[in-house]
N, C-alpha and C. Protein backbone atom coordinates (compact mmCIF):
# COMPACT_ATOMS: atom_id res chain seq x y z
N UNK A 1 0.84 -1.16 0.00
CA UNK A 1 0.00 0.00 0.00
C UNK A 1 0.89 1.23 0.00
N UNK A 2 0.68 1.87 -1.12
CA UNK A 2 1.56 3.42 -0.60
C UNK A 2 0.81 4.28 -0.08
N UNK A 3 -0.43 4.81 0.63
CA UNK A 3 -0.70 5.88 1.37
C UNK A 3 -1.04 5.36 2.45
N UNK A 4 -1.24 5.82 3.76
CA UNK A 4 -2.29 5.48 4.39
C UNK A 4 -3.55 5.74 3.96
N UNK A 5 -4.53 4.49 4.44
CA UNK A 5 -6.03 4.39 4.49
C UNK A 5 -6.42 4.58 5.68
N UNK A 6 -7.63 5.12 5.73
CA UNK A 6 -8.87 4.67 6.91
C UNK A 6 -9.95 4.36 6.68
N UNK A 7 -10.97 4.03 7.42
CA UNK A 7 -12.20 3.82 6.82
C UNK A 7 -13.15 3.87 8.32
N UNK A 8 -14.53 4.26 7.73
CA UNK A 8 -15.30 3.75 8.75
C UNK A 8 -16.78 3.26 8.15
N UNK A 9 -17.11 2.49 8.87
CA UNK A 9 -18.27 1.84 7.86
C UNK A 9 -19.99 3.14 7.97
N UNK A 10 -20.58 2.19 6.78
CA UNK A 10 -21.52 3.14 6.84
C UNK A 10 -22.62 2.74 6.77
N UNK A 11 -22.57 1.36 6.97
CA UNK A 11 -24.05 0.14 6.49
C UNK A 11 -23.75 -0.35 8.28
N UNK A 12 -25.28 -0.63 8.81
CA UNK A 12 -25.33 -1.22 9.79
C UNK A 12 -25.22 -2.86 9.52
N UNK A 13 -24.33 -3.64 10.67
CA UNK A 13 -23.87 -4.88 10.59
C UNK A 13 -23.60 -5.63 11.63
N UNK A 14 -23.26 -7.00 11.16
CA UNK A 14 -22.42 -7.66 12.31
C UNK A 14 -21.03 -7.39 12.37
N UNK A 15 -20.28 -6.58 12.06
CA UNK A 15 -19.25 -6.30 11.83
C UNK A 15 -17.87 -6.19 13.20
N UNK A 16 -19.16 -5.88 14.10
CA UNK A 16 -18.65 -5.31 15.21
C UNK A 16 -17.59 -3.84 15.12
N UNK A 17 -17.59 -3.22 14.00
CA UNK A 17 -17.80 -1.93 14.24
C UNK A 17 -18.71 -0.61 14.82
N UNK A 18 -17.68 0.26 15.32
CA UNK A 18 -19.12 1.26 15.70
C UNK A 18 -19.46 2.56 14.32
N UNK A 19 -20.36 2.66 14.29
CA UNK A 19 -20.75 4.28 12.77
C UNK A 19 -20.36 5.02 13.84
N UNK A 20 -19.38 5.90 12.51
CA UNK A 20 -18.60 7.11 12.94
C UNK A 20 -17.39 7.14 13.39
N UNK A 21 -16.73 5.79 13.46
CA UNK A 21 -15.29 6.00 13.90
C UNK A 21 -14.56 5.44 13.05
N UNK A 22 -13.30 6.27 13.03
CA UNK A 22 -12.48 5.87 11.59
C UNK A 22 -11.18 4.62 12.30
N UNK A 23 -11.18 3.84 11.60
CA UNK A 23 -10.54 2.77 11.40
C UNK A 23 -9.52 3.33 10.64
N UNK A 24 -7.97 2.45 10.73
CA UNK A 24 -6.88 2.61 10.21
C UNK A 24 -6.90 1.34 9.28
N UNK A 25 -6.70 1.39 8.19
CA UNK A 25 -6.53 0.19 7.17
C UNK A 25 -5.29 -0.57 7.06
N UNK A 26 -5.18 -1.97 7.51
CA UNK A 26 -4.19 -3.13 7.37
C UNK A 26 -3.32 -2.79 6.13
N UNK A 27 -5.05 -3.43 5.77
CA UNK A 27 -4.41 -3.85 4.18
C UNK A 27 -5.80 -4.37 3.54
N UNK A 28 -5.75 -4.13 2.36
CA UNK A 28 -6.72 -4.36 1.56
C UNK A 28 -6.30 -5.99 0.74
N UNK A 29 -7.24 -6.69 1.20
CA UNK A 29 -6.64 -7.83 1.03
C UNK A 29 -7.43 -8.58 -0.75
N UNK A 30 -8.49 -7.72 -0.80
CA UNK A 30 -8.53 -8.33 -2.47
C UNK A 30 -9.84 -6.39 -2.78
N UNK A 31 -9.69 -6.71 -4.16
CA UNK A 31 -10.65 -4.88 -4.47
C UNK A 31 -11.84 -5.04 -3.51
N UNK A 32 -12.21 -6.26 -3.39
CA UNK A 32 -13.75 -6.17 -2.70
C UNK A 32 -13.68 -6.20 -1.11
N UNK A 33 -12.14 -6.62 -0.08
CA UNK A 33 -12.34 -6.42 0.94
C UNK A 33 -11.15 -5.67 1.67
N UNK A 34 -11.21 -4.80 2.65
CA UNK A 34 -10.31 -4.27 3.56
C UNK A 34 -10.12 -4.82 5.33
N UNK A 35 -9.02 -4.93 5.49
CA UNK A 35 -8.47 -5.60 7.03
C UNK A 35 -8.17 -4.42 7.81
N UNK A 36 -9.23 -4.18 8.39
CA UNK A 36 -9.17 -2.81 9.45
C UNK A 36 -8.50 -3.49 10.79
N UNK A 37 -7.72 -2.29 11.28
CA UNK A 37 -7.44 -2.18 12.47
C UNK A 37 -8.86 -1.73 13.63
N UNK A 38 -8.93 -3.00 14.30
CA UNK A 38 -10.71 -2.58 15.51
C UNK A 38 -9.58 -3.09 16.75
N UNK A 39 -9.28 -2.10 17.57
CA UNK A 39 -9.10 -2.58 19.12
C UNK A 39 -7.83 -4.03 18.71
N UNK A 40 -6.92 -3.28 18.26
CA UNK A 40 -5.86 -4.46 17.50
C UNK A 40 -6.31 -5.70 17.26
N UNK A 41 -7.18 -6.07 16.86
CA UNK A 41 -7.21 -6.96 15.94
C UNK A 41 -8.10 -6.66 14.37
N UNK A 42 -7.44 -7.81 13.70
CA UNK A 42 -7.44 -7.56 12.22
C UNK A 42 -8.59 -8.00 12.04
N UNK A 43 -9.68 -7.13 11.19
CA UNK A 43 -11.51 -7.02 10.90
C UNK A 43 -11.19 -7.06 9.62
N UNK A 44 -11.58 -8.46 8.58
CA UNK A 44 -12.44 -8.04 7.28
C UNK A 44 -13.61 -7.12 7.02
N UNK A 45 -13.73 -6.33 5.82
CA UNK A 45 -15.29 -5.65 5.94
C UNK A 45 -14.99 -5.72 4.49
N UNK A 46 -16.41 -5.60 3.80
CA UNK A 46 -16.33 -5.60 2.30
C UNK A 46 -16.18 -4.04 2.40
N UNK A 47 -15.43 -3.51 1.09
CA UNK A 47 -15.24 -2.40 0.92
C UNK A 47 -16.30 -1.50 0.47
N UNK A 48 -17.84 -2.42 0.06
CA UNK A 48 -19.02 -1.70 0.09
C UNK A 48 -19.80 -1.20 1.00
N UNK A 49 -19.09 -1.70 2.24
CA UNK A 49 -19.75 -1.11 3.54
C UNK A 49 -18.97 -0.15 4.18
N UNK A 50 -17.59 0.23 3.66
CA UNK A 50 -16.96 1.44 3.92
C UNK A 50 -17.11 2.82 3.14
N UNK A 51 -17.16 3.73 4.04
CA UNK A 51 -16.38 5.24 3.53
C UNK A 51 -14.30 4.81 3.67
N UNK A 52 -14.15 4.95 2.56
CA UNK A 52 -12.67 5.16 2.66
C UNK A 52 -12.10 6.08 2.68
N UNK A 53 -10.57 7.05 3.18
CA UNK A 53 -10.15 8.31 2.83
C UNK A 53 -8.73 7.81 3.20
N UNK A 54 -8.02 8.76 2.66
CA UNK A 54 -6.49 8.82 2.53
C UNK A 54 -5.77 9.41 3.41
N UNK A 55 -7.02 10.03 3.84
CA UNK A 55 -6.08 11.15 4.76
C UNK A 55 -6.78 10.55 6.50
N UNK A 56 -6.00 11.12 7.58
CA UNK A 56 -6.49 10.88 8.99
C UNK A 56 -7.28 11.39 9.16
N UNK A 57 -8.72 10.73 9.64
CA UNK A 57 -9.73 11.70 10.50
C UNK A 57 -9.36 13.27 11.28
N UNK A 58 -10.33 14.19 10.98
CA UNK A 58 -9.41 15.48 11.65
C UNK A 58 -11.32 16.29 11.57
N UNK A 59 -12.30 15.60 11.63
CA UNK A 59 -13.58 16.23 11.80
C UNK A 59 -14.91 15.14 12.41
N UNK A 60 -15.16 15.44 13.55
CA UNK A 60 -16.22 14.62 14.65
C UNK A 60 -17.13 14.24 12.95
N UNK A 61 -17.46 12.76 13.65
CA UNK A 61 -18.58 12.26 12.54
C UNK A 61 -20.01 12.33 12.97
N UNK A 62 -21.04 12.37 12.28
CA UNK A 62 -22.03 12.79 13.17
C UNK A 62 -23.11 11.36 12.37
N UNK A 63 -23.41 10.72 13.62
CA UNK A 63 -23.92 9.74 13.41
C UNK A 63 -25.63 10.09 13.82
N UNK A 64 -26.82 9.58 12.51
CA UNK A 64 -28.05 9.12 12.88
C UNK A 64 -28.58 7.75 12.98
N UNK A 65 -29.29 7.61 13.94
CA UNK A 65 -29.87 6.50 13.89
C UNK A 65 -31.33 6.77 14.02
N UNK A 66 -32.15 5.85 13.30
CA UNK A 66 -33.63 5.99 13.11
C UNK A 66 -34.19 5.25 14.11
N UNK A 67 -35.27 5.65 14.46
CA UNK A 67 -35.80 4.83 16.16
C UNK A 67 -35.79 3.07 14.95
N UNK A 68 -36.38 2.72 13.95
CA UNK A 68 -36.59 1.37 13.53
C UNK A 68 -34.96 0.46 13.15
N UNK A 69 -34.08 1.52 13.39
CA UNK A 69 -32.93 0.80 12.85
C UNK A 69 -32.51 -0.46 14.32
N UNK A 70 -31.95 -1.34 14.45
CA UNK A 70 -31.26 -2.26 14.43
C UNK A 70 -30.29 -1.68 15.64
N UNK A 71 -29.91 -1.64 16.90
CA UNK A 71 -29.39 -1.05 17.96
C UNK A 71 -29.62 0.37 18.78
N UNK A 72 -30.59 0.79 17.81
CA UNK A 72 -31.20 2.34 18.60
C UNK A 72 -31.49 2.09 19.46
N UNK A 73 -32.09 1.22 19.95
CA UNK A 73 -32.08 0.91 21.61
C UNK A 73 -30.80 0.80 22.53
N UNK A 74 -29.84 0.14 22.06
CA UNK A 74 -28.26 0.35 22.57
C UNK A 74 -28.07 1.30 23.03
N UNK A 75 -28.23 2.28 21.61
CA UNK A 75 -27.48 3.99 21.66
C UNK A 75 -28.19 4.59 22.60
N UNK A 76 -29.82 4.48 22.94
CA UNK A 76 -30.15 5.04 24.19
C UNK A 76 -30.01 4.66 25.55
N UNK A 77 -29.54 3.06 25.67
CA UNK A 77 -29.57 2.62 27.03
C UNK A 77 -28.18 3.04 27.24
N UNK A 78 -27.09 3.61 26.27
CA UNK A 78 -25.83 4.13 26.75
C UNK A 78 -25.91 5.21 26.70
N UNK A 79 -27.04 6.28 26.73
CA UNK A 79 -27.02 7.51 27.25
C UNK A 79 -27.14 8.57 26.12
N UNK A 80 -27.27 8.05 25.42
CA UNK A 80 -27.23 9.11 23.77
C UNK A 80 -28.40 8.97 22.86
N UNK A 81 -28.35 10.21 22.49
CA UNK A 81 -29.47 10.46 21.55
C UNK A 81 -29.52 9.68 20.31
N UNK A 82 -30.13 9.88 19.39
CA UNK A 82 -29.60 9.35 18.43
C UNK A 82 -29.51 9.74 17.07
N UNK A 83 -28.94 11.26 17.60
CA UNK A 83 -27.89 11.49 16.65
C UNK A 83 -26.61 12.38 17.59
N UNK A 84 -25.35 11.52 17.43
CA UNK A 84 -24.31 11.82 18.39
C UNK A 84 -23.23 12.19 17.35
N UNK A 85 -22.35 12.45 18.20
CA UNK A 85 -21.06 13.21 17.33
C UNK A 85 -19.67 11.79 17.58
N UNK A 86 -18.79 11.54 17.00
CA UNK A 86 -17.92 10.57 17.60
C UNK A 86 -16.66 11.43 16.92
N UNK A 87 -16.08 11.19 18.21
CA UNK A 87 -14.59 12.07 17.84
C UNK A 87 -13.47 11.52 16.82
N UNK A 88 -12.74 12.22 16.25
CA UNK A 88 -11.87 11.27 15.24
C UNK A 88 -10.34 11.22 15.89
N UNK A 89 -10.04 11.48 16.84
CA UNK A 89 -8.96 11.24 17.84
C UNK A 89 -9.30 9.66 18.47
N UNK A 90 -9.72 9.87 19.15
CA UNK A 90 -10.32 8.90 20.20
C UNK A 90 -11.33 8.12 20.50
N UNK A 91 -12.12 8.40 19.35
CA UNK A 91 -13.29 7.62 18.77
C UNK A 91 -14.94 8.12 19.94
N UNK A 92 -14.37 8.92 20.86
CA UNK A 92 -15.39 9.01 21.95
C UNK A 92 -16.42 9.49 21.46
N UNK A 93 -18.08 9.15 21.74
CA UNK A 93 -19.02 9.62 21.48
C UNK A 93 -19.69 10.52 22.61
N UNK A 94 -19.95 11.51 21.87
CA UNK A 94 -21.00 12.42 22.75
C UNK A 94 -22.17 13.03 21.96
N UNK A 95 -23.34 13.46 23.08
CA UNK A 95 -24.31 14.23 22.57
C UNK A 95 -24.30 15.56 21.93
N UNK A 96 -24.55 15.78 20.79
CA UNK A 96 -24.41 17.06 20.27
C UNK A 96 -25.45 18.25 20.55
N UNK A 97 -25.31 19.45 20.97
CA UNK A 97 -26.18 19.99 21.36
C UNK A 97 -27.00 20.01 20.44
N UNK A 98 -28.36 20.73 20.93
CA UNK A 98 -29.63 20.61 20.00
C UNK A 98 -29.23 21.95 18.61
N UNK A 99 -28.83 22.87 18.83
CA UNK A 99 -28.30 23.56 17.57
C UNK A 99 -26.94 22.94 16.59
N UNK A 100 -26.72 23.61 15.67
CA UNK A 100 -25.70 22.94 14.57
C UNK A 100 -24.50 24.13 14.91
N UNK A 101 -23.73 22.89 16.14
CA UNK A 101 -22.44 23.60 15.92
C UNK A 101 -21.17 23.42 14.91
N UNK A 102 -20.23 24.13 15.00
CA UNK A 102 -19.12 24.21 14.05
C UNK A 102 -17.76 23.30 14.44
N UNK A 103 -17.59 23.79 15.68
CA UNK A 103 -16.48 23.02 15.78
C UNK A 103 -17.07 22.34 17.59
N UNK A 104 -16.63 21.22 18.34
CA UNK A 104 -16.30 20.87 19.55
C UNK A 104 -15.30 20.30 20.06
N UNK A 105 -15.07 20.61 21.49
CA UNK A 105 -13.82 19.67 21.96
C UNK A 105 -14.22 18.39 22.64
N UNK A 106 -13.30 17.40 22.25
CA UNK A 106 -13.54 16.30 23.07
C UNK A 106 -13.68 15.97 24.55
N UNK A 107 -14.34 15.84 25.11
CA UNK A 107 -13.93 15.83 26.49
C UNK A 107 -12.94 14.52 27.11
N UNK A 108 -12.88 14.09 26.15
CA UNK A 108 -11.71 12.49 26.45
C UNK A 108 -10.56 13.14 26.41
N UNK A 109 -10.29 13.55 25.09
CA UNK A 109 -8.38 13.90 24.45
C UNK A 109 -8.35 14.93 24.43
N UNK A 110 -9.39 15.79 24.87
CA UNK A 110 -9.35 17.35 24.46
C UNK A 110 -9.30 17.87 23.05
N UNK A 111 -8.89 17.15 22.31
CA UNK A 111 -8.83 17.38 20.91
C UNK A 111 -10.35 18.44 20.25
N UNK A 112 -9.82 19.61 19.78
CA UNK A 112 -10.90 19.98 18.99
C UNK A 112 -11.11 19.79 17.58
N UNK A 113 -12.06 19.54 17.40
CA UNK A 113 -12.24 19.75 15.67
C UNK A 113 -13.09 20.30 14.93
N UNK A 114 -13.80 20.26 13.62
CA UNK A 114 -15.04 20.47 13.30
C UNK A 114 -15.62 19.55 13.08
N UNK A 115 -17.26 20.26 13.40
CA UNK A 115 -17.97 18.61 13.04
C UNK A 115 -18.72 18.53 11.66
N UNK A 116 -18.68 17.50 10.88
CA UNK A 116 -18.80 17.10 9.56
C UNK A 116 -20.54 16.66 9.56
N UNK A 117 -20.99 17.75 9.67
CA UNK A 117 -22.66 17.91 9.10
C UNK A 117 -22.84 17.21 7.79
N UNK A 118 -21.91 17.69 7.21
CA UNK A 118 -22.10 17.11 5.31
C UNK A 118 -22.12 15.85 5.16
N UNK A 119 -21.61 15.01 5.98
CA UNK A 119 -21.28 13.22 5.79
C UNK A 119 -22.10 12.61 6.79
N UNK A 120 -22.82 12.62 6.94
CA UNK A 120 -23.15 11.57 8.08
C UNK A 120 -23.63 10.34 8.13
N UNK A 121 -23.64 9.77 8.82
CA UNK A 121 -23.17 8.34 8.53
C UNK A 121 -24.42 7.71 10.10
């Protein structure tokens, strides 16, 4: 591979990924699948269930979930709405206030960034 990859998925799954956090890419082991780095160990995912980018996360992802989707109950019994922000440092999720802000800081890494209204996932 010559660049770095990341990815984070964008189709709900068994994947055991979470939407909204960017993954660092292994290696792409054939066009149709990628070997993400999850909590050090090595995750197949088909590459149709990823967003890919070249570059490092550097903008909070802002995740919806629909009350009929498939773990919305999760996302509320862990305290979140469901639509949360997840940091691209540290992967931490938080509640986004009820207006559309621009940028926030993490309260994990401190890290600030902007948050990516345009993509959401």
């Amino acid at each position: 591979m010559t660049s770095e990859l990341w990815a984070r998925i964008r189709q709900i799954g068994s994947h055991g990924l979470r939407r909204g956090a960017w993954y660092p890419v292994v290696n792409e082991v054939t066009a149709e699948m990628l070997l993400l780095d999850v909590a050090r160990r090595n995750v197949p995912v088909p590459r149709e269930a990823l967003d890919v980018s070249e570059r490092a996360p550097a903008v909070w992802s802002v995740v919806e979930w629909r009350d009929q989707d498939q773990g919305a109950g999760r996302v509320r019994e862990a305290g979140f709405d469901l639509t949360y922000g997840v940091c691209p440092k540290c992967r931490a999720r938080v509640s986004l206030p009820g207006e559309r802000i621009e940028r926030l800081q993490c309260p994990e890494c401190g890290g600030d960034f902007p948050v990516d209204w345009e993509r959401r996932c």
